[in-house]
Protein backbone atom coordinates (compact mmCIF):
# COMPACT_ATOMS: atom_id res chain seq x y z
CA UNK A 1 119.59 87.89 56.22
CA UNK A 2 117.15 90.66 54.85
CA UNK A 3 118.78 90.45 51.11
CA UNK A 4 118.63 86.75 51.32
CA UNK A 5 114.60 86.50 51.72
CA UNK A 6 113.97 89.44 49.33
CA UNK A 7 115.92 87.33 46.71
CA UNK A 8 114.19 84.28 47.58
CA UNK A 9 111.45 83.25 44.42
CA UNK A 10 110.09 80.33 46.19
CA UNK A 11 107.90 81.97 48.72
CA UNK A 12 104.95 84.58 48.41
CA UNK A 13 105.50 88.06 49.49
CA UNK A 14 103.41 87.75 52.38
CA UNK A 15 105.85 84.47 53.84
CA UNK A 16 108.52 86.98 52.98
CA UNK A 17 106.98 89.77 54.94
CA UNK A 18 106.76 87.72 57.87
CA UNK A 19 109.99 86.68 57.54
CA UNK A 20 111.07 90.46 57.62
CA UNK A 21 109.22 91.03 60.60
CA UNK A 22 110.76 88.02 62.20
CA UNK A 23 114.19 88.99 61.86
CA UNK A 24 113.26 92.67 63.07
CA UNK A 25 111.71 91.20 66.48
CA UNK A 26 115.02 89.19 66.69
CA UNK A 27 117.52 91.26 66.25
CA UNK A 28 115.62 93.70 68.84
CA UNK A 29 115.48 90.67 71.31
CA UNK A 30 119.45 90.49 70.45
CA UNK A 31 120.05 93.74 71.14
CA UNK A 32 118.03 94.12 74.72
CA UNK A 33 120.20 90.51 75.44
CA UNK A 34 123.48 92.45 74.68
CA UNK A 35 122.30 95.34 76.51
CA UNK A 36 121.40 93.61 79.48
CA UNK A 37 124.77 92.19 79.53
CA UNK A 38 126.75 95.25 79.01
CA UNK A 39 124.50 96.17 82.20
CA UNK A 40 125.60 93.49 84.00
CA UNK A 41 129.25 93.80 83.23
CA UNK A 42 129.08 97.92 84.13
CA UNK A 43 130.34 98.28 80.79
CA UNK A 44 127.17 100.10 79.43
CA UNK A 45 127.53 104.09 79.76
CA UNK A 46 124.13 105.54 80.17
């Protein structure tokens, strides 16, 4: 997803920055949702 918006020549580097950022706070928000679940499950090994 990162490769694809650097590559991308149609927006300004700030709308790409953004974009960046964007996928950073998702994938974070993915990985507490996983974690959470592992939780859940008593899969998770602290």
């Amino acid at each position: 997803m990162k490769l694809s918006v650097l590559q991308d020549n149609r927006h300004s580097d700030k709308e790409k920055d953004d974009r960046l950022e964007q996928i950073d706070i998702d994938i974070h928000h993915t990985e507490e949702i996983m974690k959470h679940d592992l939780e859940y499950r008593g899969l998770l090994i602290p």
